[in-house]
N, C-alpha and C. Protein backbone atom coordinates (compact mmCIF):
# COMPACT_ATOMS: atom_id res chain seq x y z
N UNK A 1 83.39 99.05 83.38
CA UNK A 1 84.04 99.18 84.66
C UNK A 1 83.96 100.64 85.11
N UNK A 2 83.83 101.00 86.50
CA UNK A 2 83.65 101.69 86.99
C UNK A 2 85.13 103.05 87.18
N UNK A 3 84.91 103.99 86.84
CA UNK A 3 86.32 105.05 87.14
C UNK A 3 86.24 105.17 88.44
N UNK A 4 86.53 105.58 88.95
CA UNK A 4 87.36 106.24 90.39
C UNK A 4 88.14 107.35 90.42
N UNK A 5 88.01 108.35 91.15
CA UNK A 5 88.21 109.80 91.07
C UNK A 5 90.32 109.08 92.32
N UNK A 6 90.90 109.00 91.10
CA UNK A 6 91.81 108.25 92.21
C UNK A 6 93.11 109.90 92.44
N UNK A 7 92.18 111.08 92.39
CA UNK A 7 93.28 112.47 93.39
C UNK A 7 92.82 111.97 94.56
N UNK A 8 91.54 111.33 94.85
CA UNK A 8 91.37 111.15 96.68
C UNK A 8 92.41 110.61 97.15
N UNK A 9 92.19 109.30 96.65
CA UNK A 9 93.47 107.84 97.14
C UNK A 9 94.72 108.81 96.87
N UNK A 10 95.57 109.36 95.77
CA UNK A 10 96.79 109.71 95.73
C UNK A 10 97.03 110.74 96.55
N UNK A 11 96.19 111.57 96.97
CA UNK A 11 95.91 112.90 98.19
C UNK A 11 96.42 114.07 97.31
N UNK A 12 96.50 114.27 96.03
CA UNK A 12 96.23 115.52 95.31
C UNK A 12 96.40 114.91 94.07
N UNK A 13 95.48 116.14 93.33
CA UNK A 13 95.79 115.86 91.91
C UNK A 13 97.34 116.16 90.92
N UNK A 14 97.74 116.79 91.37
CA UNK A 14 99.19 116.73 90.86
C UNK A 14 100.14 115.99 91.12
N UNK A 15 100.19 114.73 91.94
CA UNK A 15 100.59 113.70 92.46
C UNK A 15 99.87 112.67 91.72
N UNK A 16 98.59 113.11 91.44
CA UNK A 16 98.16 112.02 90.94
C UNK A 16 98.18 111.87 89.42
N UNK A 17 98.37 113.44 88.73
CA UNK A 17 99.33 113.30 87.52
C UNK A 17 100.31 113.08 87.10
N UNK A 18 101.23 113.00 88.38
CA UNK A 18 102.57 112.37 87.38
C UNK A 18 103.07 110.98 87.63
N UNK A 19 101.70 110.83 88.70
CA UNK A 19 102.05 109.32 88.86
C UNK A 19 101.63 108.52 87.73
N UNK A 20 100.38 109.30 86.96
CA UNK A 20 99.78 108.43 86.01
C UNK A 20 100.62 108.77 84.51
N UNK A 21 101.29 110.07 84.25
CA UNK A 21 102.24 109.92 83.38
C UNK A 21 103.70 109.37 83.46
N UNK A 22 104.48 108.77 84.67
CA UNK A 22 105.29 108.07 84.93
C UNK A 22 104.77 106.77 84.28
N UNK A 23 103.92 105.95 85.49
CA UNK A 23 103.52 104.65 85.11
C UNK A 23 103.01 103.94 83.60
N UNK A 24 102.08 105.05 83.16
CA UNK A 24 101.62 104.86 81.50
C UNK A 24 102.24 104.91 80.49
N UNK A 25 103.49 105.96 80.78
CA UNK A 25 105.09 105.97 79.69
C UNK A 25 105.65 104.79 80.12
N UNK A 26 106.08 104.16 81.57
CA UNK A 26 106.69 103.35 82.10
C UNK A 26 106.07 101.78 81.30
N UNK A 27 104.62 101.90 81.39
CA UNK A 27 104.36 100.65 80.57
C UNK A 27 104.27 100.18 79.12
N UNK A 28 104.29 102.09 78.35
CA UNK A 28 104.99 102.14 77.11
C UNK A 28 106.19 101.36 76.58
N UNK A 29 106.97 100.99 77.29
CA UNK A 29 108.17 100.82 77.25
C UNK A 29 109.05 101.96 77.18
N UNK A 30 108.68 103.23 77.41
CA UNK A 30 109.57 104.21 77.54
C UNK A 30 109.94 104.65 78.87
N UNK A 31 111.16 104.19 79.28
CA UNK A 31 111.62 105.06 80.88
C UNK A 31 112.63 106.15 80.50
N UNK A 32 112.48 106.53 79.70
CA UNK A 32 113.63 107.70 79.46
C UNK A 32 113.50 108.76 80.87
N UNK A 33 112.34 109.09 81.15
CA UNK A 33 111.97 109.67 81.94
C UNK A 33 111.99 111.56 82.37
N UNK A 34 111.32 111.95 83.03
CA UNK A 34 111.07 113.43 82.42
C UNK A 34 112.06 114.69 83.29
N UNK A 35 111.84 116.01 82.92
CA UNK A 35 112.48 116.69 83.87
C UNK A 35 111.27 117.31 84.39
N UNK A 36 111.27 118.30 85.54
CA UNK A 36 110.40 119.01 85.85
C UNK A 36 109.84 119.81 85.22
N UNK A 37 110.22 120.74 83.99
CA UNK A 37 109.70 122.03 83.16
C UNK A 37 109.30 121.00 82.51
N UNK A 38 109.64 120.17 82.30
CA UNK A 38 108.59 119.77 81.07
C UNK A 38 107.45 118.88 81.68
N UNK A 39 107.39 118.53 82.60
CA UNK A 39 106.29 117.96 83.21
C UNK A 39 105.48 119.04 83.61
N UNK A 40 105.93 119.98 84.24
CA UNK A 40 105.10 121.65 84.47
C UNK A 40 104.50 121.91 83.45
N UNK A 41 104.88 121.73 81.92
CA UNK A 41 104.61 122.16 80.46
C UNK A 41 103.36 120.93 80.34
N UNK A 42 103.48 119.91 80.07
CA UNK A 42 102.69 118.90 79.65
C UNK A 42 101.55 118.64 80.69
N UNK A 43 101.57 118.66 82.12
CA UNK A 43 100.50 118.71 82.91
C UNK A 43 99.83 119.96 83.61
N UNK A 44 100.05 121.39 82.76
CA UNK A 44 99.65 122.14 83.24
C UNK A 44 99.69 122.13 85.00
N UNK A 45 100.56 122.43 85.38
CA UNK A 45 101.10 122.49 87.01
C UNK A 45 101.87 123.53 87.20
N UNK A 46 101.81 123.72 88.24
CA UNK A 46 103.10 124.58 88.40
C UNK A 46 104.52 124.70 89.18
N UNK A 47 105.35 124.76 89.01
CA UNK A 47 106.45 123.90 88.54
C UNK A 47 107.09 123.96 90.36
N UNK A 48 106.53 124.79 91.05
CA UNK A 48 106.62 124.39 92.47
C UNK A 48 106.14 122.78 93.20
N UNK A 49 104.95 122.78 92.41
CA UNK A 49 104.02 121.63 93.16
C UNK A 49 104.74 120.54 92.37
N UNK A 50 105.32 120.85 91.18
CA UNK A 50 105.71 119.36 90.38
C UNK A 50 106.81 118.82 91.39
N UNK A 51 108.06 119.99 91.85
CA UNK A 51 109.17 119.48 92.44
C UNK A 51 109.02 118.88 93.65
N UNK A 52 108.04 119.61 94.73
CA UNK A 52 107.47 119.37 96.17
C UNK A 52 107.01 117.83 95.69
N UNK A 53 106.17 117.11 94.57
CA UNK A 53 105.91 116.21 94.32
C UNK A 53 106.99 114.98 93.84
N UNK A 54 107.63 115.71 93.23
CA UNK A 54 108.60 114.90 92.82
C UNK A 54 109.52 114.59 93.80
N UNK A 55 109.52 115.21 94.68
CA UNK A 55 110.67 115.01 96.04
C UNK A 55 110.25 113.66 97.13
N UNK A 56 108.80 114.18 96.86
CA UNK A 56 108.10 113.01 97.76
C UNK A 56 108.19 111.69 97.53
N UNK A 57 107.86 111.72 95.91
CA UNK A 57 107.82 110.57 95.29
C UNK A 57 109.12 109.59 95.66
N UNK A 58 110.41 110.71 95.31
CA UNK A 58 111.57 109.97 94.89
C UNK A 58 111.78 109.77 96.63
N UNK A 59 111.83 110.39 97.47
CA UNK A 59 111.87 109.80 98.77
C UNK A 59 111.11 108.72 99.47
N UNK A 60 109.96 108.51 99.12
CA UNK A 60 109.20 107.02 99.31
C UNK A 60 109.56 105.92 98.23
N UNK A 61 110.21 106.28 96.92
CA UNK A 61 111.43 105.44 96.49
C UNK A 61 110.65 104.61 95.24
N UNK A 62 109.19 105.56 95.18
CA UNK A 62 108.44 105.43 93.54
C UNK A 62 109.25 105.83 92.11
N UNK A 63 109.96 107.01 92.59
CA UNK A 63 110.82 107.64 91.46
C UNK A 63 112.13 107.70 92.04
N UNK A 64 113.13 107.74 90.76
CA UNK A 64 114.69 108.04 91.35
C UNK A 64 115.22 109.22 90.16
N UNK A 65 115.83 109.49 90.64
CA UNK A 65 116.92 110.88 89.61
C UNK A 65 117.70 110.79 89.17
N UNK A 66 118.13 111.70 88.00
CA UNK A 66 120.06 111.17 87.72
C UNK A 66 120.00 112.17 86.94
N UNK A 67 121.34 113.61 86.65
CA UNK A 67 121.82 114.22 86.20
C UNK A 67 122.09 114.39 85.08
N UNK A 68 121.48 114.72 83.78
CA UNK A 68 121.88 113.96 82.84
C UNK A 68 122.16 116.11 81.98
N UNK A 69 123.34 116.19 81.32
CA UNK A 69 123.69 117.85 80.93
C UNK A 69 122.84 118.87 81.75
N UNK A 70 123.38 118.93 83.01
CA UNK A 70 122.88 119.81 84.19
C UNK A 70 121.32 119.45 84.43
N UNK A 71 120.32 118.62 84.12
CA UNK A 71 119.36 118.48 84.24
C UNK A 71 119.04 117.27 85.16
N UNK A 72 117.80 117.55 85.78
CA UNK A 72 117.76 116.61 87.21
C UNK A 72 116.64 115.30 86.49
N UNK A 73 116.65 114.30 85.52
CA UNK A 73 116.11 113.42 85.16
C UNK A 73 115.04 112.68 86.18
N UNK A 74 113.44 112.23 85.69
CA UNK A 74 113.50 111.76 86.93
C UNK A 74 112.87 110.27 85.72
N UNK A 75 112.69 109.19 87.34
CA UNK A 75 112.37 108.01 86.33
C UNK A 75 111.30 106.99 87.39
N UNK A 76 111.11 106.51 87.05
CA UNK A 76 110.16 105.09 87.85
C UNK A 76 111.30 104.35 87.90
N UNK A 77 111.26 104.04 89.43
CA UNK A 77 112.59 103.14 90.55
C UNK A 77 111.91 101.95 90.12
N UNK A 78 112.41 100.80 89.00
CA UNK A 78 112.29 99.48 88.43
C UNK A 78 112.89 98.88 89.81
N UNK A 79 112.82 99.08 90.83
CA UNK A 79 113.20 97.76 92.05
C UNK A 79 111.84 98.19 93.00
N UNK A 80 111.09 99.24 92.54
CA UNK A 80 110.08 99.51 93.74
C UNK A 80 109.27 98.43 93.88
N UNK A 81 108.77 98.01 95.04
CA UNK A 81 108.23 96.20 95.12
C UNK A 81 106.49 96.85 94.85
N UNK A 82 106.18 97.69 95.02
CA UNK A 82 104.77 97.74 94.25
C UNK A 82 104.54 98.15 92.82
N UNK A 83 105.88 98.43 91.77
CA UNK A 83 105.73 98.80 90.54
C UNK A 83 104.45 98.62 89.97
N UNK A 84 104.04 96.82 89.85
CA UNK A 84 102.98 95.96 88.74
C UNK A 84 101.53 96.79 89.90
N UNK A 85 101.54 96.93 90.54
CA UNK A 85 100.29 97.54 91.41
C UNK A 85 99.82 99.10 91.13
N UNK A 86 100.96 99.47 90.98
CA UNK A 86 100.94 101.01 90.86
C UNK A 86 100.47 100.95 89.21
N UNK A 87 101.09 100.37 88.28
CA UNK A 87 101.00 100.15 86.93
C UNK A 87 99.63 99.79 86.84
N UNK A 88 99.23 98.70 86.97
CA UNK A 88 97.79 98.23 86.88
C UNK A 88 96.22 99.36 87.19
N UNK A 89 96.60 100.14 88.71
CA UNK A 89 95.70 100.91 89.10
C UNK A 89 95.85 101.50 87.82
N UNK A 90 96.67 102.73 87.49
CA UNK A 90 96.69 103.61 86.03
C UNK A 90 96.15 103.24 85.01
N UNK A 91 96.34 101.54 84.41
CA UNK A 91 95.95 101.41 83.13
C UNK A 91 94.24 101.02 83.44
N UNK A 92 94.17 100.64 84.71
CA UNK A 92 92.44 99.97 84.95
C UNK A 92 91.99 101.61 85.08
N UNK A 93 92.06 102.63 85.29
CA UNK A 93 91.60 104.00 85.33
C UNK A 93 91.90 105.11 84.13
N UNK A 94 92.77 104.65 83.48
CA UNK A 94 92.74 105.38 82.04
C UNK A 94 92.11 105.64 81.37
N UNK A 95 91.54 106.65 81.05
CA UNK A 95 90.25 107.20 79.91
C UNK A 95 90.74 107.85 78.75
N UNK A 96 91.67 107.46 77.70
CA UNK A 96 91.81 108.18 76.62
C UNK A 96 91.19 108.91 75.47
N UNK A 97 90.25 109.09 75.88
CA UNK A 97 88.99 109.49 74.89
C UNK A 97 89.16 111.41 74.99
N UNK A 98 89.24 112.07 76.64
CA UNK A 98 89.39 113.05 76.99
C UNK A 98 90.68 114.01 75.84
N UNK A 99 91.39 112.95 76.14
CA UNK A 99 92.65 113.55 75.04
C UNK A 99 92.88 113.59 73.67
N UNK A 100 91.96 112.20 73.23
CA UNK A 100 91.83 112.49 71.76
C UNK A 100 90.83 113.53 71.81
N UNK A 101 90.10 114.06 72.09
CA UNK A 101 89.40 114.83 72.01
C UNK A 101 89.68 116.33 71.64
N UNK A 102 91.05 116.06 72.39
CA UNK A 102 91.35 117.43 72.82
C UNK A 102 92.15 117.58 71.74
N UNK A 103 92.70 116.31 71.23
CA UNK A 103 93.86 115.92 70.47
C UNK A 103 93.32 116.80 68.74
N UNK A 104 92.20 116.10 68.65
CA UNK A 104 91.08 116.28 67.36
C UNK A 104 90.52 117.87 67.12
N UNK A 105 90.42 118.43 67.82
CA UNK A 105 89.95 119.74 68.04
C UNK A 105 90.51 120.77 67.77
């Protein structure tokens, strides 16, 4: 199957990273869900573009927030009516090979 460069469709690549580490933890079964420094830390971003992103997200109502010891939690909104769509694109475009790679090295 064919990849797809999907920063076009998401309209940047840092949008289009945390959409794909939301959804891919999300189908983990893990929604614990992340804060911003550490998403800045793990996707190499910078921690302006993560929040500007994260604001967007949680206002079109992909992600939601919650306070958890002064920290602004964020999570995948389980009532969003395109969840299984959003989920599916990620896992049909996933290439884990890049990371073991990186992983191995």
């Amino acid at each position: 199957m064919k990849k797809i460069d999907l920063d076009k469709i998401f309209g940047s690549k840092c949008r289009k990273k945390i959409l794909e580490k939301f959804f891919l933890d999300y189908e983990s079964g893990n929604n614990e869900g992340f804060y911003m420094r550490e998403l800045s830390r793990d996707l190499y971003v910078q921690i302006n573009s993560i929040k500007r992103e994260l604001d967007n997200l949680s206002a079109l109502g992909i992600l939601k927030s919650k306070l958890v010891s002064k920290k602004k939690i964020f999570t995948v909104n389980k009532s969003f009516f395109l969840i299984e769509e959003f989920k599916n694109i990620f896992l049909k475009n996933f290439d884990p090979f890049p990371e073991l790679k990186k992983y191995f090295k």
